[in-house]
C-alpha atoms as a PDB file:
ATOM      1  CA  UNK A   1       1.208   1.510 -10.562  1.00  0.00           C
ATOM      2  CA  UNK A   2       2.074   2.162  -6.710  1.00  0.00           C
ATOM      3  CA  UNK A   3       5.553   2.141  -5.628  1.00  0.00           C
ATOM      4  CA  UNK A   4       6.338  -0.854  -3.749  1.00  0.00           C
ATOM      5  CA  UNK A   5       7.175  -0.325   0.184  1.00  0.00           C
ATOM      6  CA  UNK A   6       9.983  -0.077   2.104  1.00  0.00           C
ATOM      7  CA  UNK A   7       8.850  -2.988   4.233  1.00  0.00           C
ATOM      8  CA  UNK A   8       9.481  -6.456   4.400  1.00  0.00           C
ATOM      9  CA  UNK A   9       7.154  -9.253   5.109  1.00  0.00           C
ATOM     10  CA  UNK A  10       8.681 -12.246   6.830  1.00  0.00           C
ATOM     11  CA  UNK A  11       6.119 -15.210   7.213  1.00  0.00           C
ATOM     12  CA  UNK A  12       7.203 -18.239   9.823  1.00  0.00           C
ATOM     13  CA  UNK A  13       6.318 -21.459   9.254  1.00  0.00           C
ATOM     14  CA  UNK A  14       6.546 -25.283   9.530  1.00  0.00           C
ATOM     15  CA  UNK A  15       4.810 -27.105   7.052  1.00  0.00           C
ATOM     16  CA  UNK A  16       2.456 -24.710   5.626  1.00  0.00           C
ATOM     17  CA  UNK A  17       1.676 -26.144   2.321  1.00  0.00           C
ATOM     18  CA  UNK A  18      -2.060 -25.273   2.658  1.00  0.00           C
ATOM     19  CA  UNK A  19      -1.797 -21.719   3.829  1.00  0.00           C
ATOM     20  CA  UNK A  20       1.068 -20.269   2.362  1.00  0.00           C
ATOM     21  CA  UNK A  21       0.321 -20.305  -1.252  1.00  0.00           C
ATOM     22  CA  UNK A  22      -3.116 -18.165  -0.251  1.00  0.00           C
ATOM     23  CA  UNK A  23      -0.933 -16.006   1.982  1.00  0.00           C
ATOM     24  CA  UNK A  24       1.239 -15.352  -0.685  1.00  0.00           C
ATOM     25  CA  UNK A  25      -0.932 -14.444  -3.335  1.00  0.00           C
ATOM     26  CA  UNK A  26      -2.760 -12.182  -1.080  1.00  0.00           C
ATOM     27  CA  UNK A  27       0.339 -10.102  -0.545  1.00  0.00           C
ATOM     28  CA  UNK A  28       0.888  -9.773  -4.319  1.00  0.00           C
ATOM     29  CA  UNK A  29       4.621  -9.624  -6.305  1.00  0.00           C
ATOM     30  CA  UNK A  30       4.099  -5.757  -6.569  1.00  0.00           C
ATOM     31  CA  UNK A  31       3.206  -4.211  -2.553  1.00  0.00           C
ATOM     32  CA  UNK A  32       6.484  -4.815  -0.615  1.00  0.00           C
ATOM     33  CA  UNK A  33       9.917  -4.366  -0.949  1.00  0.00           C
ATOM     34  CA  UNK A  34      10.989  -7.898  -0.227  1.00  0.00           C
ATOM     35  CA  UNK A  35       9.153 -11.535   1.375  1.00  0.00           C
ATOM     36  CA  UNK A  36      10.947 -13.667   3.293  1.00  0.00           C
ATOM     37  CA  UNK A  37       9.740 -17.155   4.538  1.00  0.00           C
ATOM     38  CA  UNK A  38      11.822 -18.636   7.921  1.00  0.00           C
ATOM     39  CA  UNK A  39      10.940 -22.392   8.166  1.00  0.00           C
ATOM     40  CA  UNK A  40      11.480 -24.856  10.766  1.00  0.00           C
ATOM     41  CA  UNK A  41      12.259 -27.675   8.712  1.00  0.00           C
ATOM     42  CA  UNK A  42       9.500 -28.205   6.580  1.00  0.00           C
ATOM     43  CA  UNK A  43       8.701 -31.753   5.113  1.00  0.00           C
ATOM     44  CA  UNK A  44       6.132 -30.723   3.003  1.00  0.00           C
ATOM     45  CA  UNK A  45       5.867 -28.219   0.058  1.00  0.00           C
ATOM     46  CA  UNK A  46       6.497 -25.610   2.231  1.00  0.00           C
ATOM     47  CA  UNK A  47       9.901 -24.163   1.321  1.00  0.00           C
ATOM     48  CA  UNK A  48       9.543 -24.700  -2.911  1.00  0.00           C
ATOM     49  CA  UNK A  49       5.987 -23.100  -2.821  1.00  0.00           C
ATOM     50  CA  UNK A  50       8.136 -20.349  -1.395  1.00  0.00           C
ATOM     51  CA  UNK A  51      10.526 -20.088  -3.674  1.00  0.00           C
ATOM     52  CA  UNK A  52       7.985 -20.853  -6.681  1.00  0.00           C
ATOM     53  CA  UNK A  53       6.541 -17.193  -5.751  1.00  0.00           C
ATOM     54  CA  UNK A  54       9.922 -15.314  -5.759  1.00  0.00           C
ATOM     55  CA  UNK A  55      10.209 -15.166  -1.587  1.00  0.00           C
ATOM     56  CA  UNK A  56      13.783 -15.658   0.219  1.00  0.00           C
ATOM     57  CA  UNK A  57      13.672 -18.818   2.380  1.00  0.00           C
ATOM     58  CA  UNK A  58      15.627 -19.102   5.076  1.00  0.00           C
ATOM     59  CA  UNK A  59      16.168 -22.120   7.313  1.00  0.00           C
ATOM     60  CA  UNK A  60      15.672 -22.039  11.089  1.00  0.00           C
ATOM     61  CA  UNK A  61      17.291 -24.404  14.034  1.00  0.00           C
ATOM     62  CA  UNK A  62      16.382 -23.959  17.271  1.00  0.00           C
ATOM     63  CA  UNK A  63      18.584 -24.341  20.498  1.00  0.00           C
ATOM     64  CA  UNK A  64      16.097 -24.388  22.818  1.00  0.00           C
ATOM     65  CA  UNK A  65      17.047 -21.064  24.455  1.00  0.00           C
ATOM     66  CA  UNK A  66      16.745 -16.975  23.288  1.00  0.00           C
ATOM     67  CA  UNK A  67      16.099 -16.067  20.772  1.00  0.00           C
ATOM     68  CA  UNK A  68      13.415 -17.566  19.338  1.00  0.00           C
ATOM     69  CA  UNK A  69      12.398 -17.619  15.241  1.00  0.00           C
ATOM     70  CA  UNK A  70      11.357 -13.939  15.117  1.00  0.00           C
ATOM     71  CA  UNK A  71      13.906 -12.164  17.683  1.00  0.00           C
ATOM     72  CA  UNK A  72      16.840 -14.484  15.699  1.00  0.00           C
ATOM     73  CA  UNK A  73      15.473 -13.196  12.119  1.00  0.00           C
ATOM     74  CA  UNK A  74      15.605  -9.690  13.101  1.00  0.00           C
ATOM     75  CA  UNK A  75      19.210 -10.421  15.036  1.00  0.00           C
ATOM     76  CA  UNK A  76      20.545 -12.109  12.545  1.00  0.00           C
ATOM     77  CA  UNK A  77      19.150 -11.282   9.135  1.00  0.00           C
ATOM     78  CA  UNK A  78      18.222  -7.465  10.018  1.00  0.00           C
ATOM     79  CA  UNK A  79      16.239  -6.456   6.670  1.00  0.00           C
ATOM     80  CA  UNK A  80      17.535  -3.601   5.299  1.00  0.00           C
ATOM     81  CA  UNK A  81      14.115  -1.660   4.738  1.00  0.00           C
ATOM     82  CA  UNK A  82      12.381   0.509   7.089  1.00  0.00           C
ATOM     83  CA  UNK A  83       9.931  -1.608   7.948  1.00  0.00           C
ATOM     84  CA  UNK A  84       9.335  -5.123   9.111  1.00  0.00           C
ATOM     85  CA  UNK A  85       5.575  -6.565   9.235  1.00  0.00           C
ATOM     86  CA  UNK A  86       5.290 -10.212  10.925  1.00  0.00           C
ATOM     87  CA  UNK A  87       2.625 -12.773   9.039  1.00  0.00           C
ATOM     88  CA  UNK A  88       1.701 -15.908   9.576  1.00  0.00           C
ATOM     89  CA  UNK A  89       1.265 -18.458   6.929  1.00  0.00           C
ATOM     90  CA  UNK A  90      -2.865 -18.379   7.713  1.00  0.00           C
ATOM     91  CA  UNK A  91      -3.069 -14.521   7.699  1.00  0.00           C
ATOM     92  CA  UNK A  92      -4.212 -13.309   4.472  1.00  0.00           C
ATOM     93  CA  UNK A  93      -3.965  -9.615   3.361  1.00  0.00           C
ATOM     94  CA  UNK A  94      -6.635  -8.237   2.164  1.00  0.00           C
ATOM     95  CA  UNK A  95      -7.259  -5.046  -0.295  1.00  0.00           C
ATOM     96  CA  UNK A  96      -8.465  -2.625   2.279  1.00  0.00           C
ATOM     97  CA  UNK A  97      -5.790  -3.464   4.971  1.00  0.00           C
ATOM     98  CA  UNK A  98      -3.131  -2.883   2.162  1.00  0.00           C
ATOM     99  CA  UNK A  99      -4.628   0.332   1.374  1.00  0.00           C
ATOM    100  CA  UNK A 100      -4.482   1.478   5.252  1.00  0.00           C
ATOM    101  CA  UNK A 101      -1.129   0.223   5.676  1.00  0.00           C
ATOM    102  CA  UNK A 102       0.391   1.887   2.455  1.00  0.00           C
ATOM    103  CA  UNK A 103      -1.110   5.289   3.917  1.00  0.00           C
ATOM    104  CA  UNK A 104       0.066   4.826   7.578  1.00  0.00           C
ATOM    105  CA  UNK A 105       3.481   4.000   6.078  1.00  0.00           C
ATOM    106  CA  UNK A 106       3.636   6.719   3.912  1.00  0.00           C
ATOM    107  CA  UNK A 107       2.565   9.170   6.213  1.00  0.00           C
ATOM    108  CA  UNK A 108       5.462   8.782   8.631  1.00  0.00           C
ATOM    109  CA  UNK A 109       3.701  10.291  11.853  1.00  0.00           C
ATOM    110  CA  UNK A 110       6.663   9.293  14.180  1.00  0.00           C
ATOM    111  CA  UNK A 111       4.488   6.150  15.048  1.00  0.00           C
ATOM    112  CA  UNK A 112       7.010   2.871  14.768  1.00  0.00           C
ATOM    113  CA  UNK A 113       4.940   0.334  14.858  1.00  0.00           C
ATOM    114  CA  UNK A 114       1.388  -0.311  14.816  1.00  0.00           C
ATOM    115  CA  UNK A 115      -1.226  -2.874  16.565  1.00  0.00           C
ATOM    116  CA  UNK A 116      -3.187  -4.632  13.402  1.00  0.00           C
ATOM    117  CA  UNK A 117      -7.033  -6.432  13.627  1.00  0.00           C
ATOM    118  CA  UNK A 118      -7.628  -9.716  12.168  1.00  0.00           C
ATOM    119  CA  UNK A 119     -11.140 -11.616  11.275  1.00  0.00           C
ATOM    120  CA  UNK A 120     -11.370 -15.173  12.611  1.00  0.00           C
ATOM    121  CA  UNK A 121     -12.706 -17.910  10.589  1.00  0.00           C
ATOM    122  CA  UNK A 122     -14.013 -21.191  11.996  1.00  0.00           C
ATOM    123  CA  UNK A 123     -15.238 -23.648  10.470  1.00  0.00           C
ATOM    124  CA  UNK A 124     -15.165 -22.073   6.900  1.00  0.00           C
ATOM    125  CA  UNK A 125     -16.783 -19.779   7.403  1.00  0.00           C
ATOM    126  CA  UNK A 126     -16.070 -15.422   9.449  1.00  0.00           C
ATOM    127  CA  UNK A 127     -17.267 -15.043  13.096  1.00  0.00           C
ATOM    128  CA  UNK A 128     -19.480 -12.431  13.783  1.00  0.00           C
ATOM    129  CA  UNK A 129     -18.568 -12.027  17.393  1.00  0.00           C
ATOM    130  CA  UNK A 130     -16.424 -13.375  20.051  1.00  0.00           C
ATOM    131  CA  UNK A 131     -12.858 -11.860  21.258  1.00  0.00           C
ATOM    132  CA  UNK A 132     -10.923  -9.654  18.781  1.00  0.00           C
ATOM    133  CA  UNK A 133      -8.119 -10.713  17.629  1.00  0.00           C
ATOM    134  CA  UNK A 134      -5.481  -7.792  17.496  1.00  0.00           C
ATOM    135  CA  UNK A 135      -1.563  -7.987  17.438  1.00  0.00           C
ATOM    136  CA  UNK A 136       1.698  -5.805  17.249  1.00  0.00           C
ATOM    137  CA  UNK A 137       3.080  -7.203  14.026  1.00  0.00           C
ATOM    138  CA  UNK A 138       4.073  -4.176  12.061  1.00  0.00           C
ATOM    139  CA  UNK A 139       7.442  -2.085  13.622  1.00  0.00           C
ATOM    140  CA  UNK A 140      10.613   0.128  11.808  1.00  0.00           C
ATOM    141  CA  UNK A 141      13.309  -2.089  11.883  1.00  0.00           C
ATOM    142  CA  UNK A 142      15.377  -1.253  15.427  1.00  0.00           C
ATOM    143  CA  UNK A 143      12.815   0.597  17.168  1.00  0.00           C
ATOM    144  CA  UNK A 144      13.024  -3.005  19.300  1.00  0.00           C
ATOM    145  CA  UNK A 145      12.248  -6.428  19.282  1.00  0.00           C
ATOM    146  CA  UNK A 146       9.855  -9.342  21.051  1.00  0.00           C
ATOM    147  CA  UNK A 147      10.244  -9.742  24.549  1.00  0.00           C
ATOM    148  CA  UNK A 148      13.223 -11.582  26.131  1.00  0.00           C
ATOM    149  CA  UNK A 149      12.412 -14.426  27.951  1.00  0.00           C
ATOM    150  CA  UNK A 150      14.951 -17.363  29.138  1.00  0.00           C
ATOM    151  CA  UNK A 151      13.125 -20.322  28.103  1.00  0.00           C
ATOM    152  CA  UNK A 152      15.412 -23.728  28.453  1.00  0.00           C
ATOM    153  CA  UNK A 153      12.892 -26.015  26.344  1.00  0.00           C
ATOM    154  CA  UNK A 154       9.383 -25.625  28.047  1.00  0.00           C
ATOM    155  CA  UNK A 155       8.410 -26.918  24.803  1.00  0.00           C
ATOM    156  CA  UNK A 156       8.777 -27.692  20.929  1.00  0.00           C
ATOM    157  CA  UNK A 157       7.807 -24.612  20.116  1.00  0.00           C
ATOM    158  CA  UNK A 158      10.420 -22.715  18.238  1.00  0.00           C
ATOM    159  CA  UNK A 159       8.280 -19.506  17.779  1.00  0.00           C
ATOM    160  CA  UNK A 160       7.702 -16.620  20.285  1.00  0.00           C
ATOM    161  CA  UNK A 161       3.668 -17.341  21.545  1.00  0.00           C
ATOM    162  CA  UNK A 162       2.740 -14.949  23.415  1.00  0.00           C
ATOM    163  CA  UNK A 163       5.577 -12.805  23.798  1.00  0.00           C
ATOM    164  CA  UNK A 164       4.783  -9.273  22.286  1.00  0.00           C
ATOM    165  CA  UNK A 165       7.761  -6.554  20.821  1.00  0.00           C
ATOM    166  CA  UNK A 166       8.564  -4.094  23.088  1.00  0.00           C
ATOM    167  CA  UNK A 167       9.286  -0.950  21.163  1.00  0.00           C
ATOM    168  CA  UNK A 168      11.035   2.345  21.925  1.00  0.00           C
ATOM    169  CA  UNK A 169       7.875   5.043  20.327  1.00  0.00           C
ATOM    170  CA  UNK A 170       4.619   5.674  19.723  1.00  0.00           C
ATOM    171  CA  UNK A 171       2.845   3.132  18.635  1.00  0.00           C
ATOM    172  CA  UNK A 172      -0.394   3.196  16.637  1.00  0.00           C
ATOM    173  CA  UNK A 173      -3.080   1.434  14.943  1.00  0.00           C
ATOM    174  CA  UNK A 174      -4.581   0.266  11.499  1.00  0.00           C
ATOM    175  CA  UNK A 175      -7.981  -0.268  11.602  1.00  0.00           C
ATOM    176  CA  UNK A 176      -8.396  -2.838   8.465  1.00  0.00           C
ATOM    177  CA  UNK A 177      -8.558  -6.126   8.940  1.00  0.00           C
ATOM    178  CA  UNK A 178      -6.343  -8.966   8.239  1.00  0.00           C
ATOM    179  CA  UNK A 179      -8.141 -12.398   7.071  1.00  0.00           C
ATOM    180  CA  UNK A 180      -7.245 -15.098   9.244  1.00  0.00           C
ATOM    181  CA  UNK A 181      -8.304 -18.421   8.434  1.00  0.00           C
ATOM    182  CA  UNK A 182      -6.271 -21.428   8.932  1.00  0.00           C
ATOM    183  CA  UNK A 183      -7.117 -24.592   6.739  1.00  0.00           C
ATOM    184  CA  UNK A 184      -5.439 -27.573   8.554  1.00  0.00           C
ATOM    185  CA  UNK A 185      -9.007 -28.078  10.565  1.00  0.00           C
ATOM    186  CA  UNK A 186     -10.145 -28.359  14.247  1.00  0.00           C
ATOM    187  CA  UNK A 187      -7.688 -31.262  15.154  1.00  0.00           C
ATOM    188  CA  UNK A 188      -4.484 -28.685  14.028  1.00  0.00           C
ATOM    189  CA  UNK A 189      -6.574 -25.918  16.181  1.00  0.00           C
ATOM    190  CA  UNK A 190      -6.690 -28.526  19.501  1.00  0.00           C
ATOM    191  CA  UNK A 191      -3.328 -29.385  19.454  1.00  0.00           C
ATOM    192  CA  UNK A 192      -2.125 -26.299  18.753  1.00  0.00           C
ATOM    193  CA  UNK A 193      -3.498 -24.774  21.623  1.00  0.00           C
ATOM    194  CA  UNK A 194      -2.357 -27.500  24.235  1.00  0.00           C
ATOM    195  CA  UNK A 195       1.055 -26.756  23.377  1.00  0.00           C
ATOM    196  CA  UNK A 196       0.305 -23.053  23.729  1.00  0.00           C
ATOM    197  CA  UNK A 197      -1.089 -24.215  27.302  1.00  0.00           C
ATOM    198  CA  UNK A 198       1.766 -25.597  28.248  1.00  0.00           C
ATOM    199  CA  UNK A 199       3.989 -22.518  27.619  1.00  0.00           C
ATOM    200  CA  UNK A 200       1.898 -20.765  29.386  1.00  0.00           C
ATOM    201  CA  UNK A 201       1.893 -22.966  32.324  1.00  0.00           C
ATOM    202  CA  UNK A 202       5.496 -22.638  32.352  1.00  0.00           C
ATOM    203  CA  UNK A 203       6.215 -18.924  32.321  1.00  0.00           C
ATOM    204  CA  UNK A 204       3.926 -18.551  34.613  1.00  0.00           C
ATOM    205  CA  UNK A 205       5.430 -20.822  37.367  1.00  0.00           C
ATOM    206  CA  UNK A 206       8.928 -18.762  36.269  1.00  0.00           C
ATOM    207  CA  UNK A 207       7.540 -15.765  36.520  1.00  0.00           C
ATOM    208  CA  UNK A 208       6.575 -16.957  40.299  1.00  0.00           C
ATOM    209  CA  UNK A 209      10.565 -17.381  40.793  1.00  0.00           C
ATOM    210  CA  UNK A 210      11.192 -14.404  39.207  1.00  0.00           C
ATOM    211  CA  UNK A 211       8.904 -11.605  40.049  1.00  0.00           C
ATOM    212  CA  UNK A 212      10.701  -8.773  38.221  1.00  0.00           C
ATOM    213  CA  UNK A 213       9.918 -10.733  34.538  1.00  0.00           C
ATOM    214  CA  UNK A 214       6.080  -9.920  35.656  1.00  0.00           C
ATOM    215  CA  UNK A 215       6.718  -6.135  35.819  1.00  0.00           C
ATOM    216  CA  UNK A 216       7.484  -6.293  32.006  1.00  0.00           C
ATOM    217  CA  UNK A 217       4.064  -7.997  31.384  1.00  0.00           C
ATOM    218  CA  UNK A 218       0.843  -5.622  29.906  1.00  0.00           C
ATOM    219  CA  UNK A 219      -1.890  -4.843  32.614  1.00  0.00           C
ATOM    220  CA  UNK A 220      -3.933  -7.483  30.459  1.00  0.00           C
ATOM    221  CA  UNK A 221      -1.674 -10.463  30.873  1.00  0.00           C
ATOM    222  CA  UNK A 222      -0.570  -9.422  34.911  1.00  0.00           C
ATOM    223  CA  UNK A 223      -4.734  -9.523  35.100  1.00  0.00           C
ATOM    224  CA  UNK A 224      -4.806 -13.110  32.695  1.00  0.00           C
ATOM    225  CA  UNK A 225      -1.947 -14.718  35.222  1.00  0.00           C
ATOM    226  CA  UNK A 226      -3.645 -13.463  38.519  1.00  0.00           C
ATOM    227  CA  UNK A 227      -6.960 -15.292  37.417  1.00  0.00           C
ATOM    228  CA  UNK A 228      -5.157 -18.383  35.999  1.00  0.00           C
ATOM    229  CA  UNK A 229      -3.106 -18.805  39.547  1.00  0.00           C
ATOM    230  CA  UNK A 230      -6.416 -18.287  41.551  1.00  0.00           C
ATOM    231  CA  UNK A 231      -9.794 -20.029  40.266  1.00  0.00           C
ATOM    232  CA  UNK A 232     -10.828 -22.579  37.347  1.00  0.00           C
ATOM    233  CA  UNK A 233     -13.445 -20.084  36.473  1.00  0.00           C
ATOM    234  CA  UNK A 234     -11.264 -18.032  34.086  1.00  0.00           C
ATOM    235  CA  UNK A 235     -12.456 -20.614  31.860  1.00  0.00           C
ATOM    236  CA  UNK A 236     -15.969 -20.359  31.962  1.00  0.00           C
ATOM    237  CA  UNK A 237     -15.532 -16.039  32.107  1.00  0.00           C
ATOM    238  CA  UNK A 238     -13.944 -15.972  29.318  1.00  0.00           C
ATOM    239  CA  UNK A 239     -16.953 -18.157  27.811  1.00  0.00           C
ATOM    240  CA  UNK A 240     -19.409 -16.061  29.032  1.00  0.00           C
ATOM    241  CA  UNK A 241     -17.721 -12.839  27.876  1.00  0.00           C
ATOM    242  CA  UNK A 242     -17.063 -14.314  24.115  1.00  0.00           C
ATOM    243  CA  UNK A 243     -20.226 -15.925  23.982  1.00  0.00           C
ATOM    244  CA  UNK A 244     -22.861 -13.571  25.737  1.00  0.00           C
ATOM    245  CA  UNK A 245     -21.131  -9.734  25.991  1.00  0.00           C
ATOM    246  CA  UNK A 246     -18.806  -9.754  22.640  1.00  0.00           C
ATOM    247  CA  UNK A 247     -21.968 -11.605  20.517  1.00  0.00           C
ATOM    248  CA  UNK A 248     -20.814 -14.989  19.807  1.00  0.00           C
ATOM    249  CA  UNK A 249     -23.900 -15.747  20.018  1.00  0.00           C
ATOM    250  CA  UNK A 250     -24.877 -14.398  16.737  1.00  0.00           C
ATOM    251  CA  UNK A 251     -22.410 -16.962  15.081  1.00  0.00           C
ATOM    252  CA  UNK A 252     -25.162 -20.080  16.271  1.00  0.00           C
ATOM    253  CA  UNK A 253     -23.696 -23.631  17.091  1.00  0.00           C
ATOM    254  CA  UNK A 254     -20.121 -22.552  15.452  1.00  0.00           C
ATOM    255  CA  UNK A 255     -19.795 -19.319  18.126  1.00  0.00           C
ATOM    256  CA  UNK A 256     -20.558 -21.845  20.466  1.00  0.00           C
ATOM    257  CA  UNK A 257     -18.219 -24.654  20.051  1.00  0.00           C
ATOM    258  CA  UNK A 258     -15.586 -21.876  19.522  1.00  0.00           C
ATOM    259  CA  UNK A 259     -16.106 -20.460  22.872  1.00  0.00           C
ATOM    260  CA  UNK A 260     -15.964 -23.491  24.403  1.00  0.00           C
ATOM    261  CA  UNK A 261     -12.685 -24.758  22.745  1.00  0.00           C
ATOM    262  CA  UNK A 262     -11.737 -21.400  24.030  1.00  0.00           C
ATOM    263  CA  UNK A 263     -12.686 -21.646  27.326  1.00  0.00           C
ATOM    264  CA  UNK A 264     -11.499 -25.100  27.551  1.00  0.00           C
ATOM    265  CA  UNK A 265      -7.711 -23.717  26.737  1.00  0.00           C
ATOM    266  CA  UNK A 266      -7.679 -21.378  29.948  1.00  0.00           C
ATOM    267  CA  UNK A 267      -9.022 -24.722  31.979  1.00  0.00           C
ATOM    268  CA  UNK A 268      -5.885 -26.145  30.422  1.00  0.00           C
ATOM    269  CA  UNK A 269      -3.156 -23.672  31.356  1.00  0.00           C
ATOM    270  CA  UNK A 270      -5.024 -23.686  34.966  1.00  0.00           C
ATOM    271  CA  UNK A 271      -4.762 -27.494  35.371  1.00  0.00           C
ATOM    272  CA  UNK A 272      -0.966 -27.508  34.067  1.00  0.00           C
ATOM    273  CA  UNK A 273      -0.259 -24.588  36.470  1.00  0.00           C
ATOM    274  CA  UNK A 274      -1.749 -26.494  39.829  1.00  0.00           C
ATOM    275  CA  UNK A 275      -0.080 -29.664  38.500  1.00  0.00           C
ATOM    276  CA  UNK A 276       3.364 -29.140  37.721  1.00  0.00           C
ATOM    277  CA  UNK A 277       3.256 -26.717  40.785  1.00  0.00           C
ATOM    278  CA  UNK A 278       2.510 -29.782  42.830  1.00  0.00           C
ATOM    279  CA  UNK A 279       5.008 -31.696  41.217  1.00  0.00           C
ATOM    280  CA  UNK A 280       7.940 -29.066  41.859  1.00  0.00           C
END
């Protein structure tokens, strides 16, 4: 049998009663060291599912300010392995990704931390094409943490969004996929997304008060702010280059309707930033 990993896997949530149990069992009792589940007061299943699988829960209030769930878990419950590997509930592990990340760990190449792919599902069923889907979810424990920024309650949302960790290293990259599939259907997927619209809205109009928070931004999202600020038509390019260059095509009516409740996000954060701009 393998060893099991000096890594722990801590999962946020907020009533996750039909993903978790699937993200759970994907990770296994047996591949890392420890599994810890931060809720957000959960009034489903949630938090005994959890427990039911052996996993530490641990119970998450928000203030409204910094930190947010993920910077406050590694602030205030530091894990105690070398590793620390961010999952969400509807992100399912699969055997070849485990494999990659078991050998990337254990070859300890002075990376400490390491961008991860995922597969998108919608509508039941894998796309073929469209965006990928990559994050920074996978970091030694004090090589840094998620970027700081002083939100006073643009929103409900207790989680970092878009904020990425900002590590002190070389950083790599694991080439396996992670399944992501979320089953609480298109309605979960809309609303989602307007909330993520607007926080974006938001730190964009602070970031117009506070130009030095934009030098800490990626080229990609200095180039994603520029566009929103300017023209309407991010929407519609970022249609074009899902659905036509990156081969959502090849996905039929459901790579269509997922480009367009794509593209109709970035119309979103547009319309939020011209109209709370107006109404400052």
């Amino acid at each position: 049998m393998s060893l099991i990993l000096d890594l722990t896997i801590a999962i946020p949530v907020k009533n996750e009663e039909k993903n978790l149990p699937g993200c759970l069992q994907a990770i296994g009792k047996d591949f890392a060291s420890h599994v810890v589940v931060i809720d957000s007061g959960s009034t489903d299943q949630t938090k005994e599912l959890a427990r039911e699988f052996g996993a530490e829960v641990l119970d998450f209030v928000w203030d409204g300010k910094f930190p947010k769930k993920r910077n406050w878990f590694l602030r205030t419950h530091t894990p105690n392995t070398k590793w620390v590997f961010f999952l969400d509930a509807d992100e399912y592990l699969t055997d070849a990704f485990k494999t990659e990340l078991r050998k990337a760990i254990e070859l300890d190449d002075n990376k400490v931390g390491y961008w991860l792919s995922y597969t998108v599902y919608f509508l039941g069923k894998q796309l073929k094409g469209g965006y990928p889907l990559r994050k920074l979810a996978l970091f030694q424990v004090g090589a840094g943490e998620y970027e700081k920024i002083d939100e006073d309650q643009w929103s409900l949302l207790d989680m970092e969004v878009h904020e990425h960790p900002v590590l002190d290293g070389e950083v790599g990259i694991i080439r396996s996929k992670i399944d992501h599939q979320d089953f609480r259907g298109v309605s979960n997927f809309v609303l989602k997304h307007n909330e993520y619209a607007s926080w974006e809205a938001a730190r964009f109009l602070k970031g117009m008060t506070e130009p030095q928070s934009f030098a800490k931004l990626t080229w990609k999202q200095r180039l994603k702010y520029r566009l929103l600020n300017n023209s309407v038509l991010i929407g519609p390019a970022f249609f074009c280059g899902s659905y036509f260059l990156l081969g959502g095509f090849r996905d039929g009516a459901r790579g269509f309707a997922h480009a367009v409740l794509r593209m109709s996000y970035f119309v979103q954060v547009y319309c939020k930033i011209q109209e709370r701009g107006v109404n400052q």
